[in-house]
Each structure stands twice: as structure tokens, then as C-alpha cells.
Protein backbone atom coordinates (compact mmCIF):
# COMPACT_ATOMS: atom_id res chain seq x y z
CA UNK A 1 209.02 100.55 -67.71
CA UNK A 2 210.93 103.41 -69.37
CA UNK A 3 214.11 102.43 -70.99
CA UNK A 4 217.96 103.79 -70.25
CA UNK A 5 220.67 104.37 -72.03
CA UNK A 6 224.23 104.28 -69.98
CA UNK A 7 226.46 106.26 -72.28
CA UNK A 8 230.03 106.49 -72.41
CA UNK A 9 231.13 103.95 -69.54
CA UNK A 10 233.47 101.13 -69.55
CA UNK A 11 231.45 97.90 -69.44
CA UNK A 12 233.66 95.28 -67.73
CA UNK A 13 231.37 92.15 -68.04
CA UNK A 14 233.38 88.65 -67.15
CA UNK A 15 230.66 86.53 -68.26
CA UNK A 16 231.23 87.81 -71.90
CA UNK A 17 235.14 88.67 -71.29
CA UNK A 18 234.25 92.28 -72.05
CA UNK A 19 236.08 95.49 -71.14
CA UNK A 20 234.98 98.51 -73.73
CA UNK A 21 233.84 101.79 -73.49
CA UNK A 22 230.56 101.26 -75.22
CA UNK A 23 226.80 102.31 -74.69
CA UNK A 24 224.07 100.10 -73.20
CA UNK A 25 220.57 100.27 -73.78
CA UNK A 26 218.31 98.44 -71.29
CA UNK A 27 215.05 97.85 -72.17
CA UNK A 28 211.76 96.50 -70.82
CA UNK A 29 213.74 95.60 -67.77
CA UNK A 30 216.53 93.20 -69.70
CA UNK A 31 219.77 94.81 -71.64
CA UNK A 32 218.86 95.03 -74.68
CA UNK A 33 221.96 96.59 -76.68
CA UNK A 34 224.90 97.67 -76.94
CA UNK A 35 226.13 100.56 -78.78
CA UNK A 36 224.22 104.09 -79.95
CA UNK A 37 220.92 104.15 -79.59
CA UNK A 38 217.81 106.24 -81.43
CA UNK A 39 216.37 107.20 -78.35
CA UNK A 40 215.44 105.83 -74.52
CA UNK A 41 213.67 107.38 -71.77
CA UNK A 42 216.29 108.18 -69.41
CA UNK A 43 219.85 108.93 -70.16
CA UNK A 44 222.93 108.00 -67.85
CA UNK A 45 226.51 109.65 -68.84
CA UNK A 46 228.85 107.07 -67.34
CA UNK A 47 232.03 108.79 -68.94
CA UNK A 48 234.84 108.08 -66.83
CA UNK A 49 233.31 105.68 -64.13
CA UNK A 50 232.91 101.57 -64.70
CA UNK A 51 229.47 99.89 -65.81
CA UNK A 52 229.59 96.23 -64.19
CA UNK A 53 226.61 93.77 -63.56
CA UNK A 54 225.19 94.46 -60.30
CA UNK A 55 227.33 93.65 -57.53
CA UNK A 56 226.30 90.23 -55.77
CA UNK A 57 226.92 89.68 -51.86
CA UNK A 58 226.47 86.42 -51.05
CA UNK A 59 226.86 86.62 -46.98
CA UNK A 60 224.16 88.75 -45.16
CA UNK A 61 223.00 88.86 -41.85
CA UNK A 62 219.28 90.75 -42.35
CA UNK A 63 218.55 90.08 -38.54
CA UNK A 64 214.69 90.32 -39.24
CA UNK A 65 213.11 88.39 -37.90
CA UNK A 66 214.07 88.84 -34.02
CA UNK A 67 217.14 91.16 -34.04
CA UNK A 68 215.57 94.39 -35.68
CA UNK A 69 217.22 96.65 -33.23
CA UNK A 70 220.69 95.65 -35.32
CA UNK A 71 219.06 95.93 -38.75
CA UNK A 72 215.80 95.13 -40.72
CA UNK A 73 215.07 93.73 -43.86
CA UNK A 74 214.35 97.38 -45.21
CA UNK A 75 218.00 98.90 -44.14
CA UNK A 76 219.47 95.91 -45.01
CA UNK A 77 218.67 96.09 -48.29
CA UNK A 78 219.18 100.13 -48.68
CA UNK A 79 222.65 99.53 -47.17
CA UNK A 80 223.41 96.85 -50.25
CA UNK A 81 221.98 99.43 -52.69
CA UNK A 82 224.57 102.18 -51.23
CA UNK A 83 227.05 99.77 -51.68
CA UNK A 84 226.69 98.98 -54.70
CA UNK A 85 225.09 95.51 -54.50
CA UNK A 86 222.10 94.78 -57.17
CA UNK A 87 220.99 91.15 -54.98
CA UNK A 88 222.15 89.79 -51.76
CA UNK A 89 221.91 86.77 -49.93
CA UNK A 90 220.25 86.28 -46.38
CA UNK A 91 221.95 84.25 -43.99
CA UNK A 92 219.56 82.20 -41.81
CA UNK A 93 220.71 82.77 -37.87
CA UNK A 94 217.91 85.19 -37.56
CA UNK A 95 215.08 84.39 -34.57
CA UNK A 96 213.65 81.99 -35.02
CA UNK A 97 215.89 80.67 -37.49
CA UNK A 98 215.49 80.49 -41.34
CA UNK A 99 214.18 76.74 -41.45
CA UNK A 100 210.71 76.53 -42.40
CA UNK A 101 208.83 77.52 -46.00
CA UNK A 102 207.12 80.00 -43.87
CA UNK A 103 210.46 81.56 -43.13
CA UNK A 104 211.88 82.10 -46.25
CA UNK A 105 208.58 83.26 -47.45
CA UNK A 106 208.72 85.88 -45.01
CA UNK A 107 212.22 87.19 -45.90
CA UNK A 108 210.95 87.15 -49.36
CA UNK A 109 207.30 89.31 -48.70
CA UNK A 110 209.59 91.86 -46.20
CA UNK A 111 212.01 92.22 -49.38
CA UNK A 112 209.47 92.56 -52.04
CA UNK A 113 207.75 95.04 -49.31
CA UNK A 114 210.94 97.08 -49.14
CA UNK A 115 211.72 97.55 -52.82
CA UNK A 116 215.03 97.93 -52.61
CA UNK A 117 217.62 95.36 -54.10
CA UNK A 118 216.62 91.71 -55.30
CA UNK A 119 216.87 89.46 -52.04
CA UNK A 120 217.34 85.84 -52.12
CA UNK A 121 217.73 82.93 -48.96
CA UNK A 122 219.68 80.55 -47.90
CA UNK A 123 217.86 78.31 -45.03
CA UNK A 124 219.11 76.81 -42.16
CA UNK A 125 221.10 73.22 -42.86
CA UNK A 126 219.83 71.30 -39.70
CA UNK A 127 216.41 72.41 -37.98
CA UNK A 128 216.54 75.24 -35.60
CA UNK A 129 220.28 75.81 -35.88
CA UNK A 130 221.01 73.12 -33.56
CA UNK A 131 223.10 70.90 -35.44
CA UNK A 132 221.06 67.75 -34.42
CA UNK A 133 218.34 67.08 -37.61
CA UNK A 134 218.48 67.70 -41.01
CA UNK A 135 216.24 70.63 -42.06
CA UNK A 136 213.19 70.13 -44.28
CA UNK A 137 215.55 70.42 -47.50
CA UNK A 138 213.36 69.67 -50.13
CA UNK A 139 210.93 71.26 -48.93
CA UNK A 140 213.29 74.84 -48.49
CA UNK A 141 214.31 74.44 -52.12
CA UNK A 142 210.67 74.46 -53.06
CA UNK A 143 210.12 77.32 -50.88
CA UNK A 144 212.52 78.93 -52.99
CA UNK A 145 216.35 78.47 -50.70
CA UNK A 146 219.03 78.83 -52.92
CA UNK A 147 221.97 77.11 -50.31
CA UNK A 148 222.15 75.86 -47.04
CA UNK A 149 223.70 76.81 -44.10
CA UNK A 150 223.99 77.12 -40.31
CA UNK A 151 226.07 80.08 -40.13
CA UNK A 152 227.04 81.88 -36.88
CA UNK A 153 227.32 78.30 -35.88
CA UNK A 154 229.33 75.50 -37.70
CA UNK A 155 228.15 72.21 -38.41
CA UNK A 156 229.53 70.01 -35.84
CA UNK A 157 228.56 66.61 -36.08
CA UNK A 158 230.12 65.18 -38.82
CA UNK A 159 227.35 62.62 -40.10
CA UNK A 160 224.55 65.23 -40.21
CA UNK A 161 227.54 67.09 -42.58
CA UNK A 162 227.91 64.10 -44.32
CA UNK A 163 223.97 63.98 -44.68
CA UNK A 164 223.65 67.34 -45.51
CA UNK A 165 225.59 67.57 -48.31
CA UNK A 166 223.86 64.57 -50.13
CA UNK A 167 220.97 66.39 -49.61
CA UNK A 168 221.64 69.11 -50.85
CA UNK A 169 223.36 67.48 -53.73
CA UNK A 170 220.10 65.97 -54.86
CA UNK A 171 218.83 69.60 -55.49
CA UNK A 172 222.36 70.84 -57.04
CA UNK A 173 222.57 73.25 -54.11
CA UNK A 174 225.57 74.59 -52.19
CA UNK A 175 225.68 73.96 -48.55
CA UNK A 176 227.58 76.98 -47.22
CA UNK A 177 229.90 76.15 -44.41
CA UNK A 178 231.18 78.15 -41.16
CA UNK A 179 234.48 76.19 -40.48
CA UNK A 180 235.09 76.30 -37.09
CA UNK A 181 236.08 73.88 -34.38
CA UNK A 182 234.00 75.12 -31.19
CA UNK A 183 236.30 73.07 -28.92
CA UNK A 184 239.15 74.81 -29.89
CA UNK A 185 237.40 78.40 -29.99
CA UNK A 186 235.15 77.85 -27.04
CA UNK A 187 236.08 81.66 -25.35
CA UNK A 188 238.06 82.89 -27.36
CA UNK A 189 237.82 86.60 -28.10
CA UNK A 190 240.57 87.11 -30.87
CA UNK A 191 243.27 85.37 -32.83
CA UNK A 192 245.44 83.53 -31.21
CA UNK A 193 248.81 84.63 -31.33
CA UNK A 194 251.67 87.31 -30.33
CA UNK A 195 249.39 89.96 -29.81
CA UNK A 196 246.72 87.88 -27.68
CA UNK A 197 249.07 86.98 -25.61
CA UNK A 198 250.58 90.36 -25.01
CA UNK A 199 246.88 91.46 -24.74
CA UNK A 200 246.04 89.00 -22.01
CA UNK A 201 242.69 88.40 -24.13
CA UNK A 202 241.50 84.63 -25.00
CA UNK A 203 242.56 83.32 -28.43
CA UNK A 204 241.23 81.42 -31.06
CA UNK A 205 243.93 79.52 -33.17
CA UNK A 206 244.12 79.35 -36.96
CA UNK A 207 243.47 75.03 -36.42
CA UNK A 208 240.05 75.69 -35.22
CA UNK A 209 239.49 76.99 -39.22
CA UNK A 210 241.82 74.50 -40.73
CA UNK A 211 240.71 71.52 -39.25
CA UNK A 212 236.95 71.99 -39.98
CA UNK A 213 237.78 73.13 -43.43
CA UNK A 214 240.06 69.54 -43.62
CA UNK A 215 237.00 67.69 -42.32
CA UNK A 216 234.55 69.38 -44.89
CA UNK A 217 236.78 69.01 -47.92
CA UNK A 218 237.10 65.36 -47.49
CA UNK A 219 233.11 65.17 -47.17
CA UNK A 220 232.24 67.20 -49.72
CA UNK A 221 234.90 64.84 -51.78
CA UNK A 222 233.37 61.53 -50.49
CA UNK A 223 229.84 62.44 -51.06
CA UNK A 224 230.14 64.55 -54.13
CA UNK A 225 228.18 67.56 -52.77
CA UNK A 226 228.17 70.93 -53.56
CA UNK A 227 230.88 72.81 -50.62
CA UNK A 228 231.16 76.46 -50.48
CA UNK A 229 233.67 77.72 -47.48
CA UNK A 230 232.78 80.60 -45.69
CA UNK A 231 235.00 83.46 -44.85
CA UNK A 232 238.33 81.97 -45.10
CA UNK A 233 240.98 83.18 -43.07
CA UNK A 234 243.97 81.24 -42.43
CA UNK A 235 247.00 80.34 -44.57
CA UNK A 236 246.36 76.09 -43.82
CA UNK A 237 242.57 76.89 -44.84
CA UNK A 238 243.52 78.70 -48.08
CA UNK A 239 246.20 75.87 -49.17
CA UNK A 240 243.73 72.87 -48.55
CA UNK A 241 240.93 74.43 -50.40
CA UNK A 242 244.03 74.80 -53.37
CA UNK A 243 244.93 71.03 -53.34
CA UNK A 244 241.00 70.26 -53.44
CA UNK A 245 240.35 72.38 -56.17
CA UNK A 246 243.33 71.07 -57.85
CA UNK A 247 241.93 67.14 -56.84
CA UNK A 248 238.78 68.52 -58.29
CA UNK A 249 236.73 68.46 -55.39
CA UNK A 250 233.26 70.94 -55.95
CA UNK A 251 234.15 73.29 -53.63
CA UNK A 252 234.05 77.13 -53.78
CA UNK A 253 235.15 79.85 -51.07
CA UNK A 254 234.95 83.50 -50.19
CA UNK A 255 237.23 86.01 -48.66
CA UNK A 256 235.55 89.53 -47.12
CA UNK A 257 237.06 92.38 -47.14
CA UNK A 258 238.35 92.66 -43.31
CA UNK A 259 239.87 89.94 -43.61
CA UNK A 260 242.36 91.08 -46.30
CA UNK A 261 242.33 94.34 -45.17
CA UNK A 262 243.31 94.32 -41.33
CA UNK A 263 245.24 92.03 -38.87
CA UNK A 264 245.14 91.19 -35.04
CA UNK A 265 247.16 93.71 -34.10
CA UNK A 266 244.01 96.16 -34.76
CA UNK A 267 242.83 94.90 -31.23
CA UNK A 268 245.63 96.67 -29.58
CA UNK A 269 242.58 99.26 -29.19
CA UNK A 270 240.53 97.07 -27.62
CA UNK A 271 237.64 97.82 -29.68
CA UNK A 272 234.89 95.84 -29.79
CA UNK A 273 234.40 96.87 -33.85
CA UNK A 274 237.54 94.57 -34.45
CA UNK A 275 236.04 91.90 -32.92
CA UNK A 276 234.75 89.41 -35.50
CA UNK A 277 234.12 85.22 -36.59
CA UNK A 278 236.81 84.27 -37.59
CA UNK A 279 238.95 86.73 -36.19
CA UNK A 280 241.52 88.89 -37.57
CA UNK A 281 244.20 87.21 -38.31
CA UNK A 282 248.42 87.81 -38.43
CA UNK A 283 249.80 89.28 -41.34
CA UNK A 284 250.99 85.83 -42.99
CA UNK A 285 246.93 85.28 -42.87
CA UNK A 286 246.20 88.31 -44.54
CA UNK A 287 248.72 87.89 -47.49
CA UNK A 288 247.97 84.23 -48.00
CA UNK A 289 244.17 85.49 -47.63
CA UNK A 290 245.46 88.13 -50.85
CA UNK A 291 247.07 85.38 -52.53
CA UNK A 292 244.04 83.17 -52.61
CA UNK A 293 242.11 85.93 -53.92
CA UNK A 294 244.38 86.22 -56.98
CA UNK A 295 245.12 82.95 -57.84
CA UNK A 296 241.54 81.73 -57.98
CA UNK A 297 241.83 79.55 -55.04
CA UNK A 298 239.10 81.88 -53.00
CA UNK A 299 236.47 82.77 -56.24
CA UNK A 300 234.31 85.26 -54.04
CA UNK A 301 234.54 88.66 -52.30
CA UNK A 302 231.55 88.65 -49.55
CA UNK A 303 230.77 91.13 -46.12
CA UNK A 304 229.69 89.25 -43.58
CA UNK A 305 227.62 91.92 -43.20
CA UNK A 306 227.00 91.01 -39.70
CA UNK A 307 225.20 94.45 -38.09
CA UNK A 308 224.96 95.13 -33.63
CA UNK A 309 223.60 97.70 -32.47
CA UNK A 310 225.66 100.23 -30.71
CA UNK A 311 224.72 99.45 -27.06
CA UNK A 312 226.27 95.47 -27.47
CA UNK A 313 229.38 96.92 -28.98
CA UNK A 314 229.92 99.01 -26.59
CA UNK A 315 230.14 96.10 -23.75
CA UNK A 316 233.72 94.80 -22.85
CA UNK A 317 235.49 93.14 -26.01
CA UNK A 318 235.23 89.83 -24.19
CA UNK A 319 231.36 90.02 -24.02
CA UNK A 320 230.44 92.52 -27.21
CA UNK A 321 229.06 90.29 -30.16
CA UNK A 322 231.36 88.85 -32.61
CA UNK A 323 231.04 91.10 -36.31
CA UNK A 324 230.74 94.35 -38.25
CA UNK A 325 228.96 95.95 -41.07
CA UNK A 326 229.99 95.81 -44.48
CA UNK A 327 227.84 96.30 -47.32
CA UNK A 328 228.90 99.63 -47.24
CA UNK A 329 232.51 99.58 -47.51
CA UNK A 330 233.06 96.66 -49.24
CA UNK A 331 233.35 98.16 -52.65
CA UNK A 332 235.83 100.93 -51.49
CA UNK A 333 238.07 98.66 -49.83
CA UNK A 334 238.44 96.02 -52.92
CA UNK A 335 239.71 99.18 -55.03
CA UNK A 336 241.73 100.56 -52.58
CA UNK A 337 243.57 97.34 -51.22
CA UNK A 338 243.34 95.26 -54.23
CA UNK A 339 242.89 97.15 -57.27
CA UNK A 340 244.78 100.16 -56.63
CA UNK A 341 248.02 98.29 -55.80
CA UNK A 342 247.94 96.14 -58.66
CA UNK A 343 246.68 92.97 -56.87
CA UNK A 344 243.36 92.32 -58.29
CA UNK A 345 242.76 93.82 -61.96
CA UNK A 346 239.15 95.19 -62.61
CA UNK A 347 237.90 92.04 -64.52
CA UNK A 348 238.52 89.59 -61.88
CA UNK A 349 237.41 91.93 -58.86
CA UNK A 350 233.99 92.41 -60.74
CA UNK A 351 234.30 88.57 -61.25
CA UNK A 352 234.43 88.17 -57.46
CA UNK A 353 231.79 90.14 -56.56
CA UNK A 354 229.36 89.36 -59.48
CA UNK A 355 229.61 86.59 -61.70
CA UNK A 356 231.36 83.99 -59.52
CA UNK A 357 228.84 84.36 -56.61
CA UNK A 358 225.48 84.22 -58.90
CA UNK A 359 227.20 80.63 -60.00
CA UNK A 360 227.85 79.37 -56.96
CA UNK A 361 224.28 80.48 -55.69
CA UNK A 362 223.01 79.35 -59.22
CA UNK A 363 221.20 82.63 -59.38
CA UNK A 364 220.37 83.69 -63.26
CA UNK A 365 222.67 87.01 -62.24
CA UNK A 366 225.94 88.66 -63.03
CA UNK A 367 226.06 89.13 -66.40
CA UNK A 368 225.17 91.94 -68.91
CA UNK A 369 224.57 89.78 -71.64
CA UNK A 370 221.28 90.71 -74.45
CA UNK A 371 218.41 89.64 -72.67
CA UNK A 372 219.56 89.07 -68.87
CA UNK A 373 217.67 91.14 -66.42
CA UNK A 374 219.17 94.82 -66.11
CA UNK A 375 221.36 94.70 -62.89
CA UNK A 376 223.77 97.46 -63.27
CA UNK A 377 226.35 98.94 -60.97
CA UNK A 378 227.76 102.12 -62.09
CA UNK A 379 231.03 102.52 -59.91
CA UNK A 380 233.11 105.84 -60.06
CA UNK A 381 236.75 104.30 -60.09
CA UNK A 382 238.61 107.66 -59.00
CA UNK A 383 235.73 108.99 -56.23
CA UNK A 384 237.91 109.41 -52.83
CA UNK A 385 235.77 109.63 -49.83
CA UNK A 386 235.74 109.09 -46.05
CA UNK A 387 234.06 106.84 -44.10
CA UNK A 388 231.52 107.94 -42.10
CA UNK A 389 229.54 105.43 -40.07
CA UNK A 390 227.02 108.58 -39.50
CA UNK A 391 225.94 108.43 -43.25
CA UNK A 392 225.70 104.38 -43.49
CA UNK A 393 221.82 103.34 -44.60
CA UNK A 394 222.41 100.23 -42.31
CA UNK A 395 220.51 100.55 -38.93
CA UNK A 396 224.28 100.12 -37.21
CA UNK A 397 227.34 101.26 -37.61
CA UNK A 398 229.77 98.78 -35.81
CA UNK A 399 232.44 99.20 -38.58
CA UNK A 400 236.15 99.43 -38.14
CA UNK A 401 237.08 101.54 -40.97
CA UNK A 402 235.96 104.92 -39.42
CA UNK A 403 237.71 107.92 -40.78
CA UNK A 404 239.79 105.64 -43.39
CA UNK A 405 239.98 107.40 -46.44
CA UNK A 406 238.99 105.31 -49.30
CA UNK A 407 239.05 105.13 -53.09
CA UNK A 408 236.13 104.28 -55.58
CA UNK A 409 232.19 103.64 -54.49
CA UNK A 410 229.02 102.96 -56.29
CA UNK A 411 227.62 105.97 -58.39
CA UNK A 412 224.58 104.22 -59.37
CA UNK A 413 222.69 100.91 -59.11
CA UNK A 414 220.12 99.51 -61.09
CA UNK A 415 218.09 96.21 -60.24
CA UNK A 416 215.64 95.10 -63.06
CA UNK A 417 215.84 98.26 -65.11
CA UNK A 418 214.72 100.25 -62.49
CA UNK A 419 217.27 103.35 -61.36
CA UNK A 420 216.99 102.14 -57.36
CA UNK A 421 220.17 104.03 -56.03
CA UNK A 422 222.01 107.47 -57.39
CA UNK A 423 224.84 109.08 -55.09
């Protein structure tokens, strides 16, 4: 494996509280150095643009197997490189679901087939998605599942949550939760608010996410497992998962980048590529959404990366799927809405999108530390560019930042010392 030597960049490494223009030397697939070096095989001038561990998206939707009109295992994965993302994590709601070892050995073959980024699993919580029996969990973790969830679907029945998290505390894995309340959802189409009701269009109120989140904190709090909130959207949700954090209560969450970037009143359009689970949200959401992000309450930045193809989005916004691609504008956005204004510094964006999610996933990742594997992102801090749903890698394009003009992208990406991605 030939070595490289990234010259001139600003490495911004959390694990090691670095931030230094300095050289780096990988070798034999690890880092092996920092500082000049006598000679490598490959040179990389990085003058000017950041050099951060390889960007970690822990929330996924692959669709393979049973959805590969939306997206395959192979896009997938080029779509994270073009992002910027070194690993990801596939979400289980694929057909049939993610709950066997055959399953995740699957996802594993089709990513090792691909060759793209490094591809790891979380498996289904109960079996088949169904909410009624506990999946095979000790067998999944064998098979190589990192976390557990049944997302696209919450976990309704609150004993087999209950179960679930001892479970998965046994293994010292996170179970991954979608925190919704389907009775108070059940048809709804977009927040509920204002603008739904000036819309006419069925809402979905901020309790059906605060309630579930309520009912998982005090779980994960009675059982001692391992809670990780998905997608958090709502000012209630963000100040519970505060006082649990603050009770000491394991639980992590993650914020994507719609979320904190756009509010309900995008659905004046009636497009169907503002229609996502949870939905946007009023603008009180969206700052306390910010707010979480910077005070440590939410500790990840993840897509949802939830790909349609263009024929469901185009139905009526009241049947179109719920989600949107976002591996490939996740990067842009966090520079543009929180590092550019001075809400999120570099350190703890990288943080969020690196280091924090390979600990919650308990992946050996996000660091640049001598010896850890070589997952690099180069990102070019300045680059201004438009997006262009025509140029995505992703097999969709149901995104709702067409035409925005946004700042910073990936340059480069590098997954075990191998150069997998160059703009």
C-alpha cells in the first residue's frame, strides 16, 4: 500500500485536542506521523483546506435489499464518499428487514463488493420490524451489529423497550431510538402548527417526539442501557435529553442537518422534498435544535439519508414518502449554517460528525492518532458551490436544498490509506 503525505493542512483532530497546520504521513494504511517527512509515495498539498478524521454518519438508509430503485449499497456508499464521509452506518428498515446474521452479512459482502467507504450495521431491535419480539441480539452482535434499532418505525410497546435495552446492555451496545408516538402522528403529513393549519394539510405535533423521548429516558434510566435518540427535533425533546444528561442517564442524541437548517413554513410549496420523519419544525424548534447542538446536549450531526426515487416524490405531499437525501449536503450545510455564523467552531463540528459518533457506535474511528487506521477527510473550508441534485452519486435526488448556494465540501477522502474520493 503506497504511503501519503498530506502537506500543509490544518489537522483539527478532537480526540487529541489538536488544531495545527502540520504534515501527516500515513503509512501501511495507519497514520504514522506527523510532521516532514523523507519521502512517501503520493503527495497531497492540503494548504489552505482542513485535514479531519473521516467524517462518520451514523443514520443511513442503504435501501438494498428490496428498495434498489431509491438507492443501492454501491451509490450509497459513493454518495458518503462525495460527502465527505470515511464510514457510515446502515439503518435496518430495508426488505426484508436487517434482523438475521444472514442480513447483516449481506450488507457487509455488498459493501466490501462496492469498495467504496467502510460500512458498518445496525440490526433491527425486535424481529421483522414489528415491534412484537425481541430480535436475535446476541446473535446480531456476533454477526457483527454495532446498535439496534427499528427505525422508520418507533418502538411502541414499552416492555419490549424495556427488554431491549437490557439486552443490548449486556453487549455494551446502543439501541438507537425513533421517538415517535404513532397515535398522535397517525396521518399526519407535516408539523403541526400555524402553517398546517393555514395549509389545510394533517399535522403531527411536537408531543408525539417529546413524549416518546420522556418514555425512553426514564427506561434507559431504570434499566441502565445504552439510549441514543434519533433525529431530535423539538424544543421539549432537546430539554429532557439536557436534564438526563445532567441526572446522568447514558443517553446520546443527534441532530441532521434539515432539521437546523429549515422550518415548516418550507411546505408553503407543497413539495413533497420537504416532507420528512420528524417533520420540519417552527422556528423555536430549529433554534432550540441549534442550541442543543452547541451546548453538548445533542453530541451528533447525522443525514437521515433517507433516498425515494423520483416517481414517489412526485405523488401528492399527503401520499409521497416521508424523507430526503443527505450525505451529500450535509457537510456544506454544517459550515454554512453553523460554522460560518459563529455557532459551531471547527473543533466541535468535526467532533459531531467524527469522533462523537464512532463512540457512541463504539467503532475504533474518528481519530488521527499514530497508529489508528488512515480515515482522512480533506475539506476545502472556503469552496462555494451550488447544489445540484443532477451531479449527486446517490441513485435519487429528493433533496430540498436545490439551487442553495453553499459554502465548504469535501476535497478529498481517504478510508484505510487508500485515496477513495478526489473532487
Amino acid at each position: 500500500m503506497p504511503s501519503i503525505l498530506i502537506k500543509n493542512g490544518r489537522v483539527i483532530d478532537p480526540s487529541q485536542e489538536m488544531d495545527r497546520v502540520t504534515d501527516l504521513l500515513i503509512d501501511n494504511g495507519r497514520v504514522a506521523a506527523y510532521g516532514a517527512a523523507d519521502h512517501a509515495d503520493e503527495t497531497i498539498d492540503a494548504a489552505g483546506k482542513i485535514v479531519a478524521p473521516g467524517l462518520i454518519d451514523m443514520h443511513v438508509h442503504l435501501r438494498e435489499p428490496g428498495f434498489e430503485d431509491d438507492e443501492t449499497i454501491a451509490t450509497g456508499t459513493a454518495a458518503a464518499l462525495a460527502g465527505g464521509f470515511a464510514t457510515i452506518n446502515c439503518i435496518p428498515n430495508t426488505d426484508p428487514p436487517i434482523d438475521s446474521q444472514d442480513a447483516v452479512e449481506f450488507v457487509h459482502e455488498r459493501a466490501a463488493r462496492a469498495d467504496n467507504c467502510n460500512v458498518v450495521v445496525t440490526a433491527c431491535a425486535s424481529k421483522n420490524r414489528e415491534g412484537k419480539e425481541l430480535a436475535e441480539i446476541g446473535q446480531l452482535v456476533e454477526a457483527g451489529a454495532v446498535a439496534f434499532s427499528d427505525d422508520g418505525s418507533p418502538v411502541g410497546d414499552a416492555e419490549l423497550m424495556r427488554r431491549a435495552l437490557e439486552y443490548c446492555r449486556m453487549f455494551d451496545r446502543p439501541l438507537l431510538s425513533h421517538a415517535e408516538i404513532r397515535e398522535l402522528s397517525k396521518n399526519g403529513v407535516m408539523h403541526a402548527g400555524m402553517t398546517s393549519m393555514l395549509l389545510g394539510l394533517s399535522g403531527i405535533p411536537a408531543a408525539a417526539e417529546d413524549v416518546m423521548v420522556s418514555r425512553d429516558i426514564a427506561l434507559a434510566e431504570a434499566t441502565g442501557g445504552r439510549l441514543h435518540v434519533m433525529h431530535v427535533s423539538t424544543v421539549n425533546a432537546v430539554e429532557a435529553l439536557r436534564r438526563a444528561k445532567a441526572r446522568g442517564v447514558r443517553v446520546t442524541a443527534e441532530a441532521t442537518p434539515h432539521h437546523f437548517s429549515l422550518c415548516d413554513e418550507s411546505l408553503r410549496t407543497f413539495d413533497a422534498n420537504f416532507k420528512m420523519n420528524p417533520p420540519l419544525r417552527g422556528r423555536e424548534h430549529v433554534e432550540a435544535v441549534v442550541a442543543g447542538l452547541c451546548d453538548g446536549t445533542i453530541d451528533a450531526i447525522a443525514t437521515d439519508h433517507a433516498p425515494h426515487s423520483k416517481e414517489k416524490k412526485l405523488q401528492d405531499i399527503d401520499r409521497a414518502p416521508f424523507g430526503i437525501v443527505g450525505l451529500e449536503t450535509a457537510l456544506g450545510l454544517v459550515i454554512t449554517k453553523l460554522i460560518v455564523p459563529g455557532r459551531l467552531d471547527w473543533p466541535t463540528a468535526i467532533g459531531k460528525m467524527s469522533l462523537n459518533p464512532a463512540r457512541i457506535l463504539g467503532l475504533d474511528k474518528g481519530t488521527l492518532r499514530v497508529g489508528a487506521a488512515a480515515d482522512v477527510t480533506i475539506i476545502d473550508p472556503s469552496a462555494r458551490w451550488t447544489v445540484d441534485p443532477r451531479e449527486f452519486r446517490s441513485k435519487s435526488a429528493n433533496t430540498p436544498f436545490a439551487g442553495w448556494e453553499l459554502t465548504g465540501r469535501a476535497d478529498a477522502v481517504i478510508v484505510g490509506g487508500r485515496v477513495k474520493f478526489r473532487r
